[in-house]
C-alpha atoms as a PDB file:
ATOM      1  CA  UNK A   1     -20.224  17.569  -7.444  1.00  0.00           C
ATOM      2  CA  UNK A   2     -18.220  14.222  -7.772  1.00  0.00           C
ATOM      3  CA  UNK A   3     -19.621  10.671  -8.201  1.00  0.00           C
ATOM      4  CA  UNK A   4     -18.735   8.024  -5.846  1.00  0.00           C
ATOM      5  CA  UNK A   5     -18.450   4.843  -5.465  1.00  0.00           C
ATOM      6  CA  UNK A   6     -19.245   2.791  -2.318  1.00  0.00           C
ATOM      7  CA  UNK A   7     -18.855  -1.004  -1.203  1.00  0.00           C
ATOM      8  CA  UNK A   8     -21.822  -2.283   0.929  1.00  0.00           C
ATOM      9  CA  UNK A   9     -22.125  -4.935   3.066  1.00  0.00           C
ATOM     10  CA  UNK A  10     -25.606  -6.108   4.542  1.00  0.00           C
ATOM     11  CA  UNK A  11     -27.809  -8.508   5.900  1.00  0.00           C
ATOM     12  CA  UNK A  12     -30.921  -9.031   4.147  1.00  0.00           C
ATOM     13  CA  UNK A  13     -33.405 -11.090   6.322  1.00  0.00           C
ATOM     14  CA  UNK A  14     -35.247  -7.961   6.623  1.00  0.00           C
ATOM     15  CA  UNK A  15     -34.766  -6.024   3.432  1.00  0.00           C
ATOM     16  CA  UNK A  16     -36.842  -6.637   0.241  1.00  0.00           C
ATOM     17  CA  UNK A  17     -34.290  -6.759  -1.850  1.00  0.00           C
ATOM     18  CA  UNK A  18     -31.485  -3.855  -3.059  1.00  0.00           C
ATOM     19  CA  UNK A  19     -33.723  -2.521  -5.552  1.00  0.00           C
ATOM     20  CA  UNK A  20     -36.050   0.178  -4.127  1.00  0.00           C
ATOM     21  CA  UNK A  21     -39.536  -0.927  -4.571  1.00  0.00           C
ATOM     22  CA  UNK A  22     -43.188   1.115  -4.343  1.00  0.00           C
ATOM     23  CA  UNK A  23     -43.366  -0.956  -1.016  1.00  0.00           C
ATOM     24  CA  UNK A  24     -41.069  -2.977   1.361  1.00  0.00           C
ATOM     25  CA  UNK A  25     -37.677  -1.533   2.945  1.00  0.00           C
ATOM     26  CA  UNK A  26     -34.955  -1.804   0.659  1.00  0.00           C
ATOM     27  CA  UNK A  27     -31.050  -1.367   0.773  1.00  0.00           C
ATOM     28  CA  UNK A  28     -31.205   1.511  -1.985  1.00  0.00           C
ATOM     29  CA  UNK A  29     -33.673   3.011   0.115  1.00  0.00           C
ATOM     30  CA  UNK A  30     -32.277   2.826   3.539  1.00  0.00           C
ATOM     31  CA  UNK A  31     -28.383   3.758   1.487  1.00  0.00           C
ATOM     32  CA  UNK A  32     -30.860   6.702  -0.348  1.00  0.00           C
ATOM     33  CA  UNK A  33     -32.708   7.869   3.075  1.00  0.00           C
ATOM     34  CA  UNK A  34     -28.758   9.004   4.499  1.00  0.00           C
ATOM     35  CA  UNK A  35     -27.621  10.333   1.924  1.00  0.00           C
ATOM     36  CA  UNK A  36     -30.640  12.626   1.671  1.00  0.00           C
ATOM     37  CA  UNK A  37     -29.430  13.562   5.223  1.00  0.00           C
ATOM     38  CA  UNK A  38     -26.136  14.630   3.709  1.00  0.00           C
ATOM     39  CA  UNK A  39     -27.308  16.814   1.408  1.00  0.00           C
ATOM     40  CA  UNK A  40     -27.581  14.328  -1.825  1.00  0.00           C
ATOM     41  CA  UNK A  41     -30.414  15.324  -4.314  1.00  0.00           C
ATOM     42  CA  UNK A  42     -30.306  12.921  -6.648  1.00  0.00           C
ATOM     43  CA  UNK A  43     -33.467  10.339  -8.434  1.00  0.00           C
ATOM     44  CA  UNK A  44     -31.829   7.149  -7.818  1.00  0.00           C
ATOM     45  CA  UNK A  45     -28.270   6.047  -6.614  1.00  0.00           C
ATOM     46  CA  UNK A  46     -27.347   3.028  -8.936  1.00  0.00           C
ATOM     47  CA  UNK A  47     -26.395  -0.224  -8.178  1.00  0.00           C
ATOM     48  CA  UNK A  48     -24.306  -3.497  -9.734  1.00  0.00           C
ATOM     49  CA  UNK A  49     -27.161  -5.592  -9.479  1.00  0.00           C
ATOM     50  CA  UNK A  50     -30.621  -6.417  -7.767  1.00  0.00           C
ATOM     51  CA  UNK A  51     -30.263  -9.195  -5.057  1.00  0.00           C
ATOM     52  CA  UNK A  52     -33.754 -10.922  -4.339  1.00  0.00           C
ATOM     53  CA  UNK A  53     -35.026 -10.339  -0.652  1.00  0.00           C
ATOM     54  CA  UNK A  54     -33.013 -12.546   1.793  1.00  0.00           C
ATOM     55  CA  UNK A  55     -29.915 -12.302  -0.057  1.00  0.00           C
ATOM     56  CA  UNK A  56     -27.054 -11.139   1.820  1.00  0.00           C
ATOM     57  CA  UNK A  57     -24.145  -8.861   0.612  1.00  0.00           C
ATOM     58  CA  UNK A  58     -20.158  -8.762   1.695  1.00  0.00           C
ATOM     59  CA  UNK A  59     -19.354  -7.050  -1.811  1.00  0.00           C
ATOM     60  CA  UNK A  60     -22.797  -5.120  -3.324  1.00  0.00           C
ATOM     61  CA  UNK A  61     -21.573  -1.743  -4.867  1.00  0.00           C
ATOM     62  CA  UNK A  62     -23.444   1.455  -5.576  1.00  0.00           C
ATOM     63  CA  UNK A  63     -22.668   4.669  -6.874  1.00  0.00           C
ATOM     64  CA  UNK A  64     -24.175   8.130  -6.228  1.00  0.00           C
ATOM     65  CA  UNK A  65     -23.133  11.904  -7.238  1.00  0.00           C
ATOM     66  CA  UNK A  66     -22.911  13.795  -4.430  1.00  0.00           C
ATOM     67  CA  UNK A  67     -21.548  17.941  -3.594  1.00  0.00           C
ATOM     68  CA  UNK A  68     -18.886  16.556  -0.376  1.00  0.00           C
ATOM     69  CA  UNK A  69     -16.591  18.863   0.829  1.00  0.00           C
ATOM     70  CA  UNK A  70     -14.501  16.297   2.956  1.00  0.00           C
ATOM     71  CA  UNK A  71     -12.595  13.058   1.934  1.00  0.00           C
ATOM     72  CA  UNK A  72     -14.181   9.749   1.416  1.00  0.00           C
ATOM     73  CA  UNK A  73     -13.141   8.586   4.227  1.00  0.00           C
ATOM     74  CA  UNK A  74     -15.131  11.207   5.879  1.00  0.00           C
ATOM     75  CA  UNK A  75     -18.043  10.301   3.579  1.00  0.00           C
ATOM     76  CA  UNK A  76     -17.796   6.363   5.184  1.00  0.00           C
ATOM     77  CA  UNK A  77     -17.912   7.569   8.620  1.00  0.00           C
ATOM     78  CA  UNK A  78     -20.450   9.415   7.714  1.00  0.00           C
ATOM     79  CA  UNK A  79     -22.872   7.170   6.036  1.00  0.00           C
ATOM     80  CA  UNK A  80     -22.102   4.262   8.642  1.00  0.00           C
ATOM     81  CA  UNK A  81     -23.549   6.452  11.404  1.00  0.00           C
ATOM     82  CA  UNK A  82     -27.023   7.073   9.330  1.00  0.00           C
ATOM     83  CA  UNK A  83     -27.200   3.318   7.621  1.00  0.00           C
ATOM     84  CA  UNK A  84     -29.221   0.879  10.002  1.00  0.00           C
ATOM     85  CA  UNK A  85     -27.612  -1.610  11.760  1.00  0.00           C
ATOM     86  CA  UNK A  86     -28.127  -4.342   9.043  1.00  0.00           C
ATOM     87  CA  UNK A  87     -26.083  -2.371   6.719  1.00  0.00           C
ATOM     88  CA  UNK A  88     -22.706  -1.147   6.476  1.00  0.00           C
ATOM     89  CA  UNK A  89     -20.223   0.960   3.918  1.00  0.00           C
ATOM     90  CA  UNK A  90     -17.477  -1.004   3.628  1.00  0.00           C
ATOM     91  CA  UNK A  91     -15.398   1.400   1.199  1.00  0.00           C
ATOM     92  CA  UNK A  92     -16.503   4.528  -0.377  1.00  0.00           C
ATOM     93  CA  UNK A  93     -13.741   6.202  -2.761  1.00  0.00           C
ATOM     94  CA  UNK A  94     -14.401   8.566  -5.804  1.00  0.00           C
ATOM     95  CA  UNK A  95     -15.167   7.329  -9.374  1.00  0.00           C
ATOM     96  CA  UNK A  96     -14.915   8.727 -12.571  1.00  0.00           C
ATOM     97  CA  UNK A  97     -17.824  11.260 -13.722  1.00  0.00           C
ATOM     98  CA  UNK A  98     -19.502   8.051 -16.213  1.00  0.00           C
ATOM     99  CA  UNK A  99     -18.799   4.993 -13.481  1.00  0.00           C
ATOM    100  CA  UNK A 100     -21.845   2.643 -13.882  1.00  0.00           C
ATOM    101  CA  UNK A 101     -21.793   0.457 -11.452  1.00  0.00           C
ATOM    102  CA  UNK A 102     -23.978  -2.286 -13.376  1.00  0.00           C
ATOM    103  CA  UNK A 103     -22.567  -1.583 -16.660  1.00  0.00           C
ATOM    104  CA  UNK A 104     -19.032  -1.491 -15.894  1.00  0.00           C
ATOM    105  CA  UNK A 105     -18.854  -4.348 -13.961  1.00  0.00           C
ATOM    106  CA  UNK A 106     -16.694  -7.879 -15.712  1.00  0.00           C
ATOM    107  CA  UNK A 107     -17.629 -10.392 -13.474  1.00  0.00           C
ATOM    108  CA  UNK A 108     -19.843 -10.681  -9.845  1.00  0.00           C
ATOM    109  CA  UNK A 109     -19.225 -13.819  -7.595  1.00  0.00           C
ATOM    110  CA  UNK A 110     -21.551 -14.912  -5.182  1.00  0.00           C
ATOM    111  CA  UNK A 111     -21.340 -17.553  -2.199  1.00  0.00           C
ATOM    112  CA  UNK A 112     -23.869 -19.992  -1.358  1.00  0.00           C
ATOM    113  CA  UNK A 113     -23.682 -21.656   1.836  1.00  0.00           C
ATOM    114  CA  UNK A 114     -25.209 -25.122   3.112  1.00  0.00           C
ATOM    115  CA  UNK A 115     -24.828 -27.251   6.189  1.00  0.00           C
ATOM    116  CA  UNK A 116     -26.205 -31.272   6.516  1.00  0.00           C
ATOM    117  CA  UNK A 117     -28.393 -31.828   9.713  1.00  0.00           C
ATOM    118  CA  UNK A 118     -31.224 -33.212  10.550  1.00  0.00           C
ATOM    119  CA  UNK A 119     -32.351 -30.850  13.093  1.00  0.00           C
ATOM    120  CA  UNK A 120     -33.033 -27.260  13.186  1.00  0.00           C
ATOM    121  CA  UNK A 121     -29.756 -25.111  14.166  1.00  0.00           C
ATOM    122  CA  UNK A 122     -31.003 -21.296  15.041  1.00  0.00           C
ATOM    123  CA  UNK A 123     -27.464 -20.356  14.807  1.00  0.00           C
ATOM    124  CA  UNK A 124     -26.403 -21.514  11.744  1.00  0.00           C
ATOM    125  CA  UNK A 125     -29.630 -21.154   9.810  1.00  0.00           C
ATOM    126  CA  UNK A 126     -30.024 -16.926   9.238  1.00  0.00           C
ATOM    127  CA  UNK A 127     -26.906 -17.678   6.210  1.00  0.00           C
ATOM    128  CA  UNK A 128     -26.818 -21.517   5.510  1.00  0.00           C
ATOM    129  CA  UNK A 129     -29.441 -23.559   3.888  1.00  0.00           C
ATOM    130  CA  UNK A 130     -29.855 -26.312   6.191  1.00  0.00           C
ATOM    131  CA  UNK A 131     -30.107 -29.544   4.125  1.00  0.00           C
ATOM    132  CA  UNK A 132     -31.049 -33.146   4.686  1.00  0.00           C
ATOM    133  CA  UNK A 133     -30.134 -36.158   3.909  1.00  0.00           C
ATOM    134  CA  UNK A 134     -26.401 -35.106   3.581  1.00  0.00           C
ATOM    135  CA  UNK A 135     -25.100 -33.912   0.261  1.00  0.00           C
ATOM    136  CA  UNK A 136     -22.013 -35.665  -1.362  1.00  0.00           C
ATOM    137  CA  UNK A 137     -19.073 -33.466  -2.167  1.00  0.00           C
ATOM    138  CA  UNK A 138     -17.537 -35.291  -5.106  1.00  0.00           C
ATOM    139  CA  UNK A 139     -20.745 -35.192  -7.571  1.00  0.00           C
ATOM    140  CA  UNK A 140     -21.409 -31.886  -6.630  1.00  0.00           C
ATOM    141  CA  UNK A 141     -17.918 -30.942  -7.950  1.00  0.00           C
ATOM    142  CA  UNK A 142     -18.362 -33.057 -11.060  1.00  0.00           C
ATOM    143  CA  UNK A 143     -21.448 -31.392 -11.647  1.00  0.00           C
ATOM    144  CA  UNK A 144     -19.861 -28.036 -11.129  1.00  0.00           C
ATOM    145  CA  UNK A 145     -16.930 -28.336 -13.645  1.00  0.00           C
ATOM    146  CA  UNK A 146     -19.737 -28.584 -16.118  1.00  0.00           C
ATOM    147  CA  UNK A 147     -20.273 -24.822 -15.556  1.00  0.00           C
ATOM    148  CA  UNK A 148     -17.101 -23.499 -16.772  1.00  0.00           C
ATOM    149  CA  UNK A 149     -17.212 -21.608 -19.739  1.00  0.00           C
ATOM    150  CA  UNK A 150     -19.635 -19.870 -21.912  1.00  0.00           C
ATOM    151  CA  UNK A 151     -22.613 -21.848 -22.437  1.00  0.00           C
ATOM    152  CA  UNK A 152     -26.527 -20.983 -22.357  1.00  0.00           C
ATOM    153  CA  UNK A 153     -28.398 -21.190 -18.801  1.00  0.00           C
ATOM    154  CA  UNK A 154     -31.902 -20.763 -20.104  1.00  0.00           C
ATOM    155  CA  UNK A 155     -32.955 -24.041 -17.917  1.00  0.00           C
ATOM    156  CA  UNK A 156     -32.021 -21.832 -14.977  1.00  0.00           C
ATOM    157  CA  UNK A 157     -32.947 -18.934 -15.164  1.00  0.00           C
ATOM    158  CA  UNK A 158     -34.112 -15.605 -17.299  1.00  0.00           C
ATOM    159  CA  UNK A 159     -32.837 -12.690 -18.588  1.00  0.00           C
ATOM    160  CA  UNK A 160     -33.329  -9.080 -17.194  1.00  0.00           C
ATOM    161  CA  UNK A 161     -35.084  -7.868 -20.428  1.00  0.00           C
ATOM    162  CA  UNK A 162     -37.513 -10.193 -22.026  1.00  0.00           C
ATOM    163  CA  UNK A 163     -36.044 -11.913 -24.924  1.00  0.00           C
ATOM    164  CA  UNK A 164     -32.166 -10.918 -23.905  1.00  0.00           C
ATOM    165  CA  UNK A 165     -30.086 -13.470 -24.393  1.00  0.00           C
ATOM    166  CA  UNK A 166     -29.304 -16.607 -21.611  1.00  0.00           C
ATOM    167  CA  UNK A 167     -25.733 -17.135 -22.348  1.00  0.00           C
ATOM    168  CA  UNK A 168     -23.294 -16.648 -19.821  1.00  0.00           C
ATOM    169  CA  UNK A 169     -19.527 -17.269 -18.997  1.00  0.00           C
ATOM    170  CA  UNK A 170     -18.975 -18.741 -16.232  1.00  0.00           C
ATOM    171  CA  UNK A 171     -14.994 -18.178 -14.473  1.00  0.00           C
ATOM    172  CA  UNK A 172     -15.600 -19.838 -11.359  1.00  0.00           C
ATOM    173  CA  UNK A 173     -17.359 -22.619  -9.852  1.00  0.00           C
ATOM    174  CA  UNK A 174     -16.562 -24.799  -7.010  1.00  0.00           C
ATOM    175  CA  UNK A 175     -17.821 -26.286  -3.704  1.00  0.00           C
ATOM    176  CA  UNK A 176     -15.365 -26.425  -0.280  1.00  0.00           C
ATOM    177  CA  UNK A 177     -16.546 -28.243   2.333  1.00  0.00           C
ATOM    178  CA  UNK A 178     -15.931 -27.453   6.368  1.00  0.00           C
ATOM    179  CA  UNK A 179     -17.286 -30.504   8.613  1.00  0.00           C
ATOM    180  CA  UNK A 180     -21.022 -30.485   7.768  1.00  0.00           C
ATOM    181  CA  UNK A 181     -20.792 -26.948   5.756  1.00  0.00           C
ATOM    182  CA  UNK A 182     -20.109 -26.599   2.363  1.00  0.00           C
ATOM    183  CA  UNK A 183     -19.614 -23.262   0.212  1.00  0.00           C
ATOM    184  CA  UNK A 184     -20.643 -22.944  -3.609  1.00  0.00           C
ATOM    185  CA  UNK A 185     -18.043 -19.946  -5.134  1.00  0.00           C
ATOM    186  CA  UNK A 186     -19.781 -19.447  -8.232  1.00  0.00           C
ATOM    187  CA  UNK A 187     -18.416 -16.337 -10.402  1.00  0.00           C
ATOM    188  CA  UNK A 188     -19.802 -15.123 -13.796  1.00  0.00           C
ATOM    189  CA  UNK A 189     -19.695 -12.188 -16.421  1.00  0.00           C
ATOM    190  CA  UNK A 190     -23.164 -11.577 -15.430  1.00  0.00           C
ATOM    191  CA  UNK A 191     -26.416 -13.597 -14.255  1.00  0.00           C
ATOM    192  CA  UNK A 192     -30.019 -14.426 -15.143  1.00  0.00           C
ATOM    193  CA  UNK A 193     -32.169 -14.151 -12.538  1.00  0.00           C
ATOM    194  CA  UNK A 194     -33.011 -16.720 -10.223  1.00  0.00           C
ATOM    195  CA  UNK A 195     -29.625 -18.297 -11.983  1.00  0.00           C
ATOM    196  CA  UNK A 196     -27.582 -19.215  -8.866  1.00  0.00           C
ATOM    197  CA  UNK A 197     -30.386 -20.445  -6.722  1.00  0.00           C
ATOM    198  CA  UNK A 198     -31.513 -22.718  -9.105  1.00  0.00           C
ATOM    199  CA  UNK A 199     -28.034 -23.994 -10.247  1.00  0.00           C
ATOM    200  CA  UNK A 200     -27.551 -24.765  -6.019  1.00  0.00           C
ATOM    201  CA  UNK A 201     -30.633 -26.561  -5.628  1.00  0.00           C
ATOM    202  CA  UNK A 202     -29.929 -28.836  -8.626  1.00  0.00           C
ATOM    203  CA  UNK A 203     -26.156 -29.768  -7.451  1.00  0.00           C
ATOM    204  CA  UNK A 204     -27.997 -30.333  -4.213  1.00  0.00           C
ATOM    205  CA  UNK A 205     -30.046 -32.644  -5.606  1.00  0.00           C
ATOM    206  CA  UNK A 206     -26.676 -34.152  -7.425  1.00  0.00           C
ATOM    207  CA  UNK A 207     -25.216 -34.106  -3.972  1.00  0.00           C
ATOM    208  CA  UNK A 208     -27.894 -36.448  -2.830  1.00  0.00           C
ATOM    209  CA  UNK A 209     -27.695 -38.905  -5.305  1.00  0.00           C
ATOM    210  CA  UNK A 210     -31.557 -37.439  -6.138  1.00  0.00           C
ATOM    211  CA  UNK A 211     -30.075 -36.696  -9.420  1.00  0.00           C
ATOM    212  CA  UNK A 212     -27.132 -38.232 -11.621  1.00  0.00           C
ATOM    213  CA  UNK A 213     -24.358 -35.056 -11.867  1.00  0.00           C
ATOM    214  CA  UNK A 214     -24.481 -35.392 -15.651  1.00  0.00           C
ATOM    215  CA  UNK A 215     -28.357 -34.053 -15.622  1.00  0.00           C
ATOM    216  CA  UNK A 216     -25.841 -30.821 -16.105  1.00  0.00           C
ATOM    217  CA  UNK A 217     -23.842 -31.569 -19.083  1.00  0.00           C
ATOM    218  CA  UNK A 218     -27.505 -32.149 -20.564  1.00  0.00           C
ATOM    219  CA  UNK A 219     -29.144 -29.205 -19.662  1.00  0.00           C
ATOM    220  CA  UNK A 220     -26.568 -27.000 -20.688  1.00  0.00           C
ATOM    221  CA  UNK A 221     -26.088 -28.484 -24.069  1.00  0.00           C
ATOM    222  CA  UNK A 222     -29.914 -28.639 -24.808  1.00  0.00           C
ATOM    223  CA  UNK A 223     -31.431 -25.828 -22.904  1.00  0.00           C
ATOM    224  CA  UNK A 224     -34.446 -26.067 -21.943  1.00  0.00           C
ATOM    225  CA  UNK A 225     -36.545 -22.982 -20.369  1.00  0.00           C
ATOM    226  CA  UNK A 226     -38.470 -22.925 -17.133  1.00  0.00           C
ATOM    227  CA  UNK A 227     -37.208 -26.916 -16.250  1.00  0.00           C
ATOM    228  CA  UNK A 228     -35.190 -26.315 -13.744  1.00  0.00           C
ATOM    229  CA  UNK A 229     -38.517 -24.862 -10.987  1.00  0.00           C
ATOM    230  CA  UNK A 230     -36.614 -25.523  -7.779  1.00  0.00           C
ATOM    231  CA  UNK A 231     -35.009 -22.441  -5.744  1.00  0.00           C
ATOM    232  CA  UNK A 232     -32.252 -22.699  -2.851  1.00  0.00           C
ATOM    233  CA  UNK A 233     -33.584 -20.581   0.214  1.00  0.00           C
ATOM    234  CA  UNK A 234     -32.431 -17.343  -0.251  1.00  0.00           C
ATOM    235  CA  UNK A 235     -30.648 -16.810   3.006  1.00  0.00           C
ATOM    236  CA  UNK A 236     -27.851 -18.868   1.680  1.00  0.00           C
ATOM    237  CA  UNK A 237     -26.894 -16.757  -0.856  1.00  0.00           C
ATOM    238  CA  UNK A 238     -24.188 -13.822  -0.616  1.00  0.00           C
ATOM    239  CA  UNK A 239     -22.766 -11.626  -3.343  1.00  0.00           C
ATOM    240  CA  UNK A 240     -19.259 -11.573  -2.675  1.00  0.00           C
ATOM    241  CA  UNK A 241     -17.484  -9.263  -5.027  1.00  0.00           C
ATOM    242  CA  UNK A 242     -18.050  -6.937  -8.340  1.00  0.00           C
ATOM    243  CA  UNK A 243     -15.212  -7.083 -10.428  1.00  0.00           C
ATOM    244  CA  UNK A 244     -14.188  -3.838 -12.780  1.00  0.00           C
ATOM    245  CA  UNK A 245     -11.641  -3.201 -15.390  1.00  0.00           C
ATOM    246  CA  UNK A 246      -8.185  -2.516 -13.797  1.00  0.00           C
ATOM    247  CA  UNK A 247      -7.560   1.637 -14.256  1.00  0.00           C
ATOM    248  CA  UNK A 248      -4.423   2.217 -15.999  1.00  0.00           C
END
């Protein structure tokens, strides 16, 4: 018996979420349904993090303990040919016996993507938030910079246990824009939930001049719970990467 760890990729318009639920499809119950075919007996594989349903993942990881007589590579084939279309191992290799995927994690990034139109785009629209009027780059940065740092993000959002604490560090957080499109790279040591959706739609309300970019400097100095109500779609989002602790 040895515990791996894999790298998943998916898209989730039609899952529920990654956290398997009494009811809904789920990507820890499609990635637990083939491993059951390969012999894995296990409760629950775990996971670095819940992603709500509609959020996409380039970077999710899980772990599972599993009796494999063949190399991980094997084990990738493998799973790829029972996972559904809409999800993918990118990378399975083993981990030590303890690996938590959650719990040993240092940071998690996450993409959000937007476009500016004023008309529906069926292409463009199953991963970008189409918004209009037009957002702004520059405030949207100035906004962003605000981020950096530890600082307490109870205005957007709340922790995974009640009464855990809202302060995070953020390591990353910037917008590129592409034409029309623009990308939101926004890394942390962890996140509250519902964090990054509602820190995107208040820079897009920056980015519109809706909202003066400082509203951030404010609402990170003197948090305030529950003020910050709006959510960007979730089909925007994508969790990137899980960073862990180089092995020596």
């Amino acid at each position: 018996m040895a515990r791996y760890q894999v790298i998943l990729a998916y898209d989730g318009t039609q899952f529920k979420g990654m956290q398997r639920q009494a009811r809904g499809r789920t990507v820890q119950g499609v990635l637990e349904e083939a491993l059951r075919q390969l012999g894995w007996q296990g409760r629950s594989a775990l996971s670095a993090g819940r992603t709500d349903a509609g959020v996409h993942a380039s970077g999710q990881v899980a772990a599972f303990d599993l009796d494999w007589r063949h190399t991980p590579e094997d084990l990738l084939k493998a799973l790829n040919a029972l996972l559904p279309e809409d999800a993918a191992a990118r990378a399975v290799k083993a981990a030590t016996p303890k690996f938590h995927p959650r719990y040993d994690a240092i940071a998690r990034r996450y993409t959000y993507r937007l476009f500016c139109q004023p008309q529906r785009d069926p292409l463009r629209e199953r991963y970008a938030w189409r918004v209009w009027p037009a957002v702004s780059l520059r405030p949207m940065q100035q906004a962003s910079r605000e981020l950096l740092g530890s600082h307490d993000f109870a205005s957007f959002g709340s922790p995974p246990k009640k009464g855990g604490p809202t302060v995070r560090e953020v390591l990353w957080a910037e917008w590129d824009q592409e034409g029309d499109a623009f990308s939101f790279h926004f890394e942390a040591n962890a996140f509250l939930y519902h964090m990054v959706r509602r820190t995107v739609a208040l820079l897009v309300e920056v980015g519109q001049e809706k909202t003066d970019w400082m509203i951030m400097r404010a609402l990170l100095y003197d948090p305030q719970p529950g003020i910050v109500q709006e959510l960007a779609p979730a089909h925007g989002l994508e969790l990137t990467e899980v960073r862990y602790p180089e092995r020596e």
